[in-house]
C-alpha atoms as a PDB file:
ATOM      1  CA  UNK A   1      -5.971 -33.837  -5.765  1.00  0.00           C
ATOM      2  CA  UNK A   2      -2.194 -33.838  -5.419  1.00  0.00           C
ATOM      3  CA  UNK A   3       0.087 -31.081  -6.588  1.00  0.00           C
ATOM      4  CA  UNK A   4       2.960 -31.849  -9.132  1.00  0.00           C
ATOM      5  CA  UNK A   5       5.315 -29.231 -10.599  1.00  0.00           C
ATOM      6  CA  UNK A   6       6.604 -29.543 -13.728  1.00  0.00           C
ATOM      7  CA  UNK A   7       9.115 -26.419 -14.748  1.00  0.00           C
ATOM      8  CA  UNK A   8       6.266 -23.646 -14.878  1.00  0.00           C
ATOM      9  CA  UNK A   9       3.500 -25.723 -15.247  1.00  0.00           C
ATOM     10  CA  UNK A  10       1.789 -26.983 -12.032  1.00  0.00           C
ATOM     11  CA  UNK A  11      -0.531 -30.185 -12.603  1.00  0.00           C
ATOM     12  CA  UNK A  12      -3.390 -31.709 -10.347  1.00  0.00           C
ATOM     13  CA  UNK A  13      -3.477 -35.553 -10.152  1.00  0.00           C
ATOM     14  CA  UNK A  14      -5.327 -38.657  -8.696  1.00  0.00           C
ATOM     15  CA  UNK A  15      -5.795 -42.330  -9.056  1.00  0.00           C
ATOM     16  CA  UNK A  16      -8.854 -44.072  -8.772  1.00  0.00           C
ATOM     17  CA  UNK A  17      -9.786 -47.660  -9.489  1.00  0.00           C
ATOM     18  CA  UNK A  18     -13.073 -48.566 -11.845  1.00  0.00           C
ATOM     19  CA  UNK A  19     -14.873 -52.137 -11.055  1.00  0.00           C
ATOM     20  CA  UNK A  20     -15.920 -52.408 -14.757  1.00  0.00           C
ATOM     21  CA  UNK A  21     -13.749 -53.440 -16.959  1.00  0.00           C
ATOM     22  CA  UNK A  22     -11.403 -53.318 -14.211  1.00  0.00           C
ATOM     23  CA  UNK A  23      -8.937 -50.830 -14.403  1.00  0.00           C
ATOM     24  CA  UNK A  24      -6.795 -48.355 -12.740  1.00  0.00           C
ATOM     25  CA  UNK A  25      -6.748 -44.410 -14.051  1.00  0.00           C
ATOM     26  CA  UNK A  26      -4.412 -41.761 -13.429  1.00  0.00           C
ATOM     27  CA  UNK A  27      -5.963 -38.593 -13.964  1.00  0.00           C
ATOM     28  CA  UNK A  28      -3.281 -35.505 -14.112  1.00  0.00           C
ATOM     29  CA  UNK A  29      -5.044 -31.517 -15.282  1.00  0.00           C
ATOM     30  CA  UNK A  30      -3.335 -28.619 -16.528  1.00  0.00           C
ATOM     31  CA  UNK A  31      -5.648 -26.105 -14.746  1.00  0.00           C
ATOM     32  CA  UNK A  32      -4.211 -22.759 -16.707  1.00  0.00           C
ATOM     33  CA  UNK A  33      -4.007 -24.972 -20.187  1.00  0.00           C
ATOM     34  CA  UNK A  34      -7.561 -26.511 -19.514  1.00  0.00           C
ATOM     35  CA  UNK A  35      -5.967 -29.599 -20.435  1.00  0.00           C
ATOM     36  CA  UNK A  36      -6.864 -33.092 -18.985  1.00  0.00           C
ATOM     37  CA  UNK A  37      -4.869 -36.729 -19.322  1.00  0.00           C
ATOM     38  CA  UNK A  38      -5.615 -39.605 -18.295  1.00  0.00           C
ATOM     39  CA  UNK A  39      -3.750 -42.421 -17.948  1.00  0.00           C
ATOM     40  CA  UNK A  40      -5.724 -45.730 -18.011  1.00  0.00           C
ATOM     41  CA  UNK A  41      -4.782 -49.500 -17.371  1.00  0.00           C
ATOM     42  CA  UNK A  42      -6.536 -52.183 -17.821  1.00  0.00           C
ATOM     43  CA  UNK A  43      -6.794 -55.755 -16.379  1.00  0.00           C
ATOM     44  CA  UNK A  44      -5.585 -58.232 -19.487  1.00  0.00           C
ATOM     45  CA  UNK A  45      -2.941 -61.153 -20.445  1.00  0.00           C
ATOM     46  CA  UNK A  46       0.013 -60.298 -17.835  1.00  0.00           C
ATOM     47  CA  UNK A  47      -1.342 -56.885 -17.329  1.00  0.00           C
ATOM     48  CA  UNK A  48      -3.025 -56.569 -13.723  1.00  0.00           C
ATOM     49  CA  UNK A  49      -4.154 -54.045 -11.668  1.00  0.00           C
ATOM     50  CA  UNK A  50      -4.446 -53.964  -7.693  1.00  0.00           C
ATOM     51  CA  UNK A  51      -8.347 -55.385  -7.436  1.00  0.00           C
ATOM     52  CA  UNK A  52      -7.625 -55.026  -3.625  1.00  0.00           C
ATOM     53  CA  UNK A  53      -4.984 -58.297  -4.660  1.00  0.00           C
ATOM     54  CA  UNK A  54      -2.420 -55.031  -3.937  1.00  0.00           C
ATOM     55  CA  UNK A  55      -2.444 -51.719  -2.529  1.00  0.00           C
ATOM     56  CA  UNK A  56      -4.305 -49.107  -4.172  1.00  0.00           C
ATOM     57  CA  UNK A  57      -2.988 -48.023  -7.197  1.00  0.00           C
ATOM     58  CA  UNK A  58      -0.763 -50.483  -8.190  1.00  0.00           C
ATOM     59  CA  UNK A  59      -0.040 -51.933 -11.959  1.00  0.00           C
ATOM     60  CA  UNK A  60       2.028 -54.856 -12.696  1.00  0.00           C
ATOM     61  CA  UNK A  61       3.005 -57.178 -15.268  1.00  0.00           C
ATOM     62  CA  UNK A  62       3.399 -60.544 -13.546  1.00  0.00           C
ATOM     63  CA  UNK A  63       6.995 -60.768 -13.690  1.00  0.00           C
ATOM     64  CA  UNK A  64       8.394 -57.830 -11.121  1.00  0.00           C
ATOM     65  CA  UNK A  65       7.735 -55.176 -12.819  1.00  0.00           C
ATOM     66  CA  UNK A  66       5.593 -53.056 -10.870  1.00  0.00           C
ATOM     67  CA  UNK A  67       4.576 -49.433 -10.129  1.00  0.00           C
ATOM     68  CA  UNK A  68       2.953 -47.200  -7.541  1.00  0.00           C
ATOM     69  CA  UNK A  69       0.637 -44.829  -9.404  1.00  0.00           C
ATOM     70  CA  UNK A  70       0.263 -43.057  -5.600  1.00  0.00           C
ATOM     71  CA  UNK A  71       3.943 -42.052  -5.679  1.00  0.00           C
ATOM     72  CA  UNK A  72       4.778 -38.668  -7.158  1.00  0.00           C
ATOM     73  CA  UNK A  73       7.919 -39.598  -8.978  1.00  0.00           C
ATOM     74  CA  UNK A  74       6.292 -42.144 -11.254  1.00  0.00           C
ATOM     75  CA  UNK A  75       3.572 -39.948 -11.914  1.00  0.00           C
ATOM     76  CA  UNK A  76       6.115 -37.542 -13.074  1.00  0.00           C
ATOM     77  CA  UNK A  77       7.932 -40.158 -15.107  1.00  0.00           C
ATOM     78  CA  UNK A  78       4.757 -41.400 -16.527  1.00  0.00           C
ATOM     79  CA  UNK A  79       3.920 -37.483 -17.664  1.00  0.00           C
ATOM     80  CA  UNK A  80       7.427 -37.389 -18.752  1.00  0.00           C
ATOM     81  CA  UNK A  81       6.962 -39.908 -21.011  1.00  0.00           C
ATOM     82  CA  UNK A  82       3.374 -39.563 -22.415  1.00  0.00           C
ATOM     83  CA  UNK A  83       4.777 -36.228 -23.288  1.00  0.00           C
ATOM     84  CA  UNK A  84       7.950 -37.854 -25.082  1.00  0.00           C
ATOM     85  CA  UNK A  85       5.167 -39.668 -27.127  1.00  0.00           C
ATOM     86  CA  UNK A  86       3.159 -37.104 -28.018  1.00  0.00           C
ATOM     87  CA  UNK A  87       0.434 -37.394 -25.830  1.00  0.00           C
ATOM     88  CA  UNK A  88       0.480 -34.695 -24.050  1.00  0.00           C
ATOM     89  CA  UNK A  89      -1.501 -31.984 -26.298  1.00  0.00           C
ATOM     90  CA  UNK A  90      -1.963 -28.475 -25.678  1.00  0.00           C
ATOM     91  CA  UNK A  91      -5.335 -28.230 -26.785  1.00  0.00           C
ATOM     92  CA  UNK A  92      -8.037 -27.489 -24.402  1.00  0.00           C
ATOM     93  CA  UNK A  93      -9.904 -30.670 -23.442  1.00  0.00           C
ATOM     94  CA  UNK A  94      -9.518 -34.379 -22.070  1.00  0.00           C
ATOM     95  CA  UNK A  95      -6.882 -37.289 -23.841  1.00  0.00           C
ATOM     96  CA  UNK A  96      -7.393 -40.855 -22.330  1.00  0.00           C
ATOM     97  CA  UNK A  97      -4.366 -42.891 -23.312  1.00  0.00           C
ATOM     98  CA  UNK A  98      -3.541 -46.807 -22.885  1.00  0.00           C
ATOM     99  CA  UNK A  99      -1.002 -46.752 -19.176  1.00  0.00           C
ATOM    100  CA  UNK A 100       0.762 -50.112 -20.448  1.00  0.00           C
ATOM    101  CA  UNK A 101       3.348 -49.237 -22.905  1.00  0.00           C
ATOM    102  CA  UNK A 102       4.764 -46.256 -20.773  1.00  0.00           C
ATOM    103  CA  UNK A 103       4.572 -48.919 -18.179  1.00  0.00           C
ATOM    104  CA  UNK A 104       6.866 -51.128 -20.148  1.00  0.00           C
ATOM    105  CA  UNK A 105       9.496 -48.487 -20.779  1.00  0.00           C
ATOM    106  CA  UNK A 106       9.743 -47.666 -17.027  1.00  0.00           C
ATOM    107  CA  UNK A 107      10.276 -51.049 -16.134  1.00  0.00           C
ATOM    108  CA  UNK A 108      12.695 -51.469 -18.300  1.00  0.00           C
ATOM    109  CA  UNK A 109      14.488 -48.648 -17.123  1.00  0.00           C
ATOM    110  CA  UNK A 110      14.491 -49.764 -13.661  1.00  0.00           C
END
């Protein structure tokens, strides 16, 4: 696990790919908080994942936009903005959330 520092708060995170239902999950824990998130996306309609077609831990839509769940600013900016929607909760436990539309505001960003 990977190291990411957020103010005071110090997060653990890794990607990993799952062959069914093909997706790609980022997995970030607040150790002191107890507090898990993971952010999944799935293969669909203009929505692919790297399915050794890429390097590991890449999501894309089909039409440039693209991002490198390995590199430790998009993580951030992906946690930045799961917070910014709520789904970052400070109650102890594990919240799986759908990647794709923080993917889409990124992107459009870039």
């Amino acid at each position: 696990m990977r190291r990411l520092v957020v103010g005071e708060a110090i997060w653990l995170w890794s990607v990993r790919h799952k062959h069914a239902e093909c997706r790609e999950i980022l997995s970030l824990h607040h150790e002191e908080a107890g507090v898990t998130l993971r952010i999944v996306f799935r293969t669909g309609p203009d929505r692919f994942v790297a399915e050794g077609l890429w390097y590991s831990g890449s999501v894309s839509d089909g039409r440039g936009g693209l991002l490198n769940l390995h590199e430790p600013g998009v993580v951030r900016m992906l946690l930045d903005e799961a917070a910014a929607h709520g789904a970052v909760v400070n109650v102890r436990g594990e919240t799986q959330i759908d990647g794709w539309p923080l993917f889409d505001v990124l992107v459009a960003r870039r």
